[in-house]
Protein backbone atom coordinates (compact mmCIF):
# COMPACT_ATOMS: atom_id res chain seq x y z
CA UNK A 1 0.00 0.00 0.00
CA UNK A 2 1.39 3.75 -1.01
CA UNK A 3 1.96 5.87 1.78
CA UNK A 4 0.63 8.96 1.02
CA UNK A 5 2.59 12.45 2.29
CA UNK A 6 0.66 15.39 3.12
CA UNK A 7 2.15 18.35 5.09
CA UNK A 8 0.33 18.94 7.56
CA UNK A 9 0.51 15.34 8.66
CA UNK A 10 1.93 14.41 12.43
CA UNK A 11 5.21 13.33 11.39
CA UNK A 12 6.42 16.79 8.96
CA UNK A 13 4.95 18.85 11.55
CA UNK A 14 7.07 17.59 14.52
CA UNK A 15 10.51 17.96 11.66
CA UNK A 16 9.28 21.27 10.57
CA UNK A 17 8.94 21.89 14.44
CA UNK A 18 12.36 20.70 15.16
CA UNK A 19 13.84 22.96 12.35
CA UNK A 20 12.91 26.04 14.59
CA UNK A 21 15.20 24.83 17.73
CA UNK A 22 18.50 26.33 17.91
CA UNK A 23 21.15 23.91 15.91
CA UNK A 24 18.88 22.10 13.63
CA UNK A 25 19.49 24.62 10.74
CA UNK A 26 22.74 25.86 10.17
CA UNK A 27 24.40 27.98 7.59
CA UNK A 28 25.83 25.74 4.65
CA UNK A 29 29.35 27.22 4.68
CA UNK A 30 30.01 25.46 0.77
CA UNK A 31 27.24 27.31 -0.50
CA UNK A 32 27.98 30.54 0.83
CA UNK A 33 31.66 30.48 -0.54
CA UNK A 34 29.90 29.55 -3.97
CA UNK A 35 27.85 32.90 -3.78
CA UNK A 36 30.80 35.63 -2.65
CA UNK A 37 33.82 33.91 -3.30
CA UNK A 38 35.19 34.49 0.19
CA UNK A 39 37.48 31.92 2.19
CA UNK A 40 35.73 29.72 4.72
CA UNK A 41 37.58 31.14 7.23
CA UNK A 42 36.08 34.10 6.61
CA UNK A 43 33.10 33.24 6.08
CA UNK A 44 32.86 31.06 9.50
CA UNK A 45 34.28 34.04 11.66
CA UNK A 46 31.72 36.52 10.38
CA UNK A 47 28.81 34.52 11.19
CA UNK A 48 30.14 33.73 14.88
CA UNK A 49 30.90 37.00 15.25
CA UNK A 50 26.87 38.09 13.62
CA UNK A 51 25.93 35.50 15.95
CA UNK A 52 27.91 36.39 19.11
CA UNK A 53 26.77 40.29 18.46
CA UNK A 54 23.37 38.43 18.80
CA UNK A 55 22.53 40.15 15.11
CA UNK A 56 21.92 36.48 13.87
CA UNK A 57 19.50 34.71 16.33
CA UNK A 58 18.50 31.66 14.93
CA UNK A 59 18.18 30.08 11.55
CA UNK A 60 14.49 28.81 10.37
CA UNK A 61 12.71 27.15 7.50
CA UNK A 62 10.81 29.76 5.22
CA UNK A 63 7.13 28.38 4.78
CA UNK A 64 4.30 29.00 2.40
CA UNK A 65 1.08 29.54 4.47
CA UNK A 66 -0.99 29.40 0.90
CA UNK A 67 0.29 25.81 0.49
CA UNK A 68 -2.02 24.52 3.61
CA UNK A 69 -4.78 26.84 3.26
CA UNK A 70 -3.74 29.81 5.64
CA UNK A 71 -4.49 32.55 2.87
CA UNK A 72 -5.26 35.83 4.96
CA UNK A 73 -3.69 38.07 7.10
CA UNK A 74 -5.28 39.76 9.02
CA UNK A 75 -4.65 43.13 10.65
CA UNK A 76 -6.84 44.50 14.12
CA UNK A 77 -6.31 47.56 15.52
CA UNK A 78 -7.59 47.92 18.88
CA UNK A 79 -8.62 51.11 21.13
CA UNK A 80 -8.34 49.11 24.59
CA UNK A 81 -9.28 50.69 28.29
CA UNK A 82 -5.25 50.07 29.62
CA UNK A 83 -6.87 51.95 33.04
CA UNK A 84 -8.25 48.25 33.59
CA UNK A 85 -5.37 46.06 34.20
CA UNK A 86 -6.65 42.94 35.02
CA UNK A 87 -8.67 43.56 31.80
CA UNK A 88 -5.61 44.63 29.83
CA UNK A 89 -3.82 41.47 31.46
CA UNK A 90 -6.35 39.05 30.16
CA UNK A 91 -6.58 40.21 26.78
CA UNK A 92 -2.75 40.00 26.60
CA UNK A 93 -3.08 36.24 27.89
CA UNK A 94 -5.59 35.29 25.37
CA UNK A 95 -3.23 37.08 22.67
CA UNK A 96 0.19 35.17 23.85
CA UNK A 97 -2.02 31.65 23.77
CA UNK A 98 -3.70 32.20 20.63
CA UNK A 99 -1.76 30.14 18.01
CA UNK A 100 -2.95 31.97 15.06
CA UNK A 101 -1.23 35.48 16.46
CA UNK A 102 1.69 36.38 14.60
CA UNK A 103 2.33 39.79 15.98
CA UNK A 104 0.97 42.25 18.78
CA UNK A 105 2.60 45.25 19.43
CA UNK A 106 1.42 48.87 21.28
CA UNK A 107 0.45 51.39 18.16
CA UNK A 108 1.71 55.06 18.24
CA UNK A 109 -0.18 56.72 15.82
CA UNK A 110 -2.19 60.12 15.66
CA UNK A 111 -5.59 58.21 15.97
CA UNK A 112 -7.19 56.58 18.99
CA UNK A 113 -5.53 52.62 18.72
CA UNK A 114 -3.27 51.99 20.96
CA UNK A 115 -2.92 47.63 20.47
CA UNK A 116 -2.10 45.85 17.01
CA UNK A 117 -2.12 42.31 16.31
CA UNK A 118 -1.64 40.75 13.10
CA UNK A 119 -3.67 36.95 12.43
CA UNK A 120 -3.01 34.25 9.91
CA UNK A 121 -6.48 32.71 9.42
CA UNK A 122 -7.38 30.66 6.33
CA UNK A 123 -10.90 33.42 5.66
CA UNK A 124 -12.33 35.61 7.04
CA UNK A 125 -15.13 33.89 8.60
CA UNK A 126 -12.53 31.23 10.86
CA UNK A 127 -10.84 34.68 11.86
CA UNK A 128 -14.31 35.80 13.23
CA UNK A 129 -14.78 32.22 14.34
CA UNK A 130 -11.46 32.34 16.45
CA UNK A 131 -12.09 35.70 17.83
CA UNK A 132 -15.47 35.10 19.19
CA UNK A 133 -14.45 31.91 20.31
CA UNK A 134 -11.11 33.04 22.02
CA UNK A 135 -11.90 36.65 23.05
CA UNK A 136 -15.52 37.84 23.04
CA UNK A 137 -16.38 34.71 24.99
CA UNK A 138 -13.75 34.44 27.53
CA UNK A 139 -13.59 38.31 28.70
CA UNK A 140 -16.48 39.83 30.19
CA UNK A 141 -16.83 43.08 28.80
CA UNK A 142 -15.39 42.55 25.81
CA UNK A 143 -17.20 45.19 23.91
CA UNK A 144 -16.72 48.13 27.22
CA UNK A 145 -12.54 46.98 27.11
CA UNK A 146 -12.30 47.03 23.45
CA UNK A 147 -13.60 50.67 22.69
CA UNK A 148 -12.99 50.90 18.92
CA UNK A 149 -11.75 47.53 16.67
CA UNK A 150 -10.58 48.42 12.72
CA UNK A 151 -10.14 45.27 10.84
CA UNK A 152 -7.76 44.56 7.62
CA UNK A 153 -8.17 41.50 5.77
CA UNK A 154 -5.30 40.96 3.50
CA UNK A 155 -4.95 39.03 0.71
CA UNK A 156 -2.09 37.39 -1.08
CA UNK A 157 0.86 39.07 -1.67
CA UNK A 158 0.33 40.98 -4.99
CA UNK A 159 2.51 43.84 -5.48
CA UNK A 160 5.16 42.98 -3.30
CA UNK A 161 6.40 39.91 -1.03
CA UNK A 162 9.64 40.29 1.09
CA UNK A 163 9.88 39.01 4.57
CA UNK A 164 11.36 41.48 7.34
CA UNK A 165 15.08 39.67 6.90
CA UNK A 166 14.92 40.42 3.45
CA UNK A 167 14.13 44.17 3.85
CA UNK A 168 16.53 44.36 6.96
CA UNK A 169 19.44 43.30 4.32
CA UNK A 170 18.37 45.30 0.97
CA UNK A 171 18.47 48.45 4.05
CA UNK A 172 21.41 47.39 5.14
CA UNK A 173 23.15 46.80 1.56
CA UNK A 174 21.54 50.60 0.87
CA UNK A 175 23.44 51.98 3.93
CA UNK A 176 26.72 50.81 2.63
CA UNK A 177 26.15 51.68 -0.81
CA UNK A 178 25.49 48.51 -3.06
């Protein structure tokens, strides 16, 4: 009988898992000296020394969310009552628990949000799904805490698609003139 693969099965999610813990992905030192022509030497002391500068802080598999069905991100901006800490507290609990968070950060801007958290949801319907089920439902209040809620549903990368690394290194190639 044919085994079939599928990636999201039990067995490439606990090696894709692996692949995020510090030493299962190194830098391939061959391939490196292929692409700039420098020594090995040279190219082993600058990444211990990136590393030991803590600029490099891990090495990890790039993955394509589309491939498995997770097509949206999804942007909330959040006017929150921080005078309520316990309330505040909670919310920020639920947030560092929910799975599908990929970012939440404090917004300065010149309009009233002060919270932002970014989802990866496969539509828009399981994000409403998961934020019912994780947040609306578990804080009383919800809708006195949360004063004002913007939502941005984002599709596909269309015009553009770099990840922060690679922005982080075109910046830094700018800054030195290449």
């Amino acid at each position: 009988m044919a085994v079939i693969k599928k990636i999201d099965d039990s067995l490439r999610v606990k090696i894709l898992s692996s692949l995020t813990l510090k030493g299962c992905v190194v830098p391939n030192i061959r391939q490196i000296k292929k692409v700039t022509g420098f020594h090995r030497a040279t190219i082993k002391s600058s990444i211990d020394f990136l590393e030991s500068e803590k600029f490099i802080t891990g090495y990890r598999p790039l993955l394509d969310s589309l491939k498995i069905g997770y097509n949206l991100k999804n942007n909330n901006y959040f006017q929150i009552d921080l005078n309520n800490k316990d309330n505040f507290k909670k919310i920020l609990d639920i947030i560092k628990k929910d799975n599908s968070v990929m970012y939440c950060s404090e917004v300065i801007s010149d309009g009233n949000y002060n919270i932002a958290v970014t989802f990866l949801s496969k539509n828009i319907e399981s994000h409403h799904i998961n934020i019912k089920k994780k947040y609306i439902s578990n804080i009383p209040n919800y809708y006195d805490i949360i004063k004002n809620n913007s939502n941005f549903f984002l599709s596909g990368e269309i015009y553009k698609n770099k990840n922060e690394i690679d922005v982080l290194i075109d910046l830094l190639k700018e800054n030195i003139g290449e």
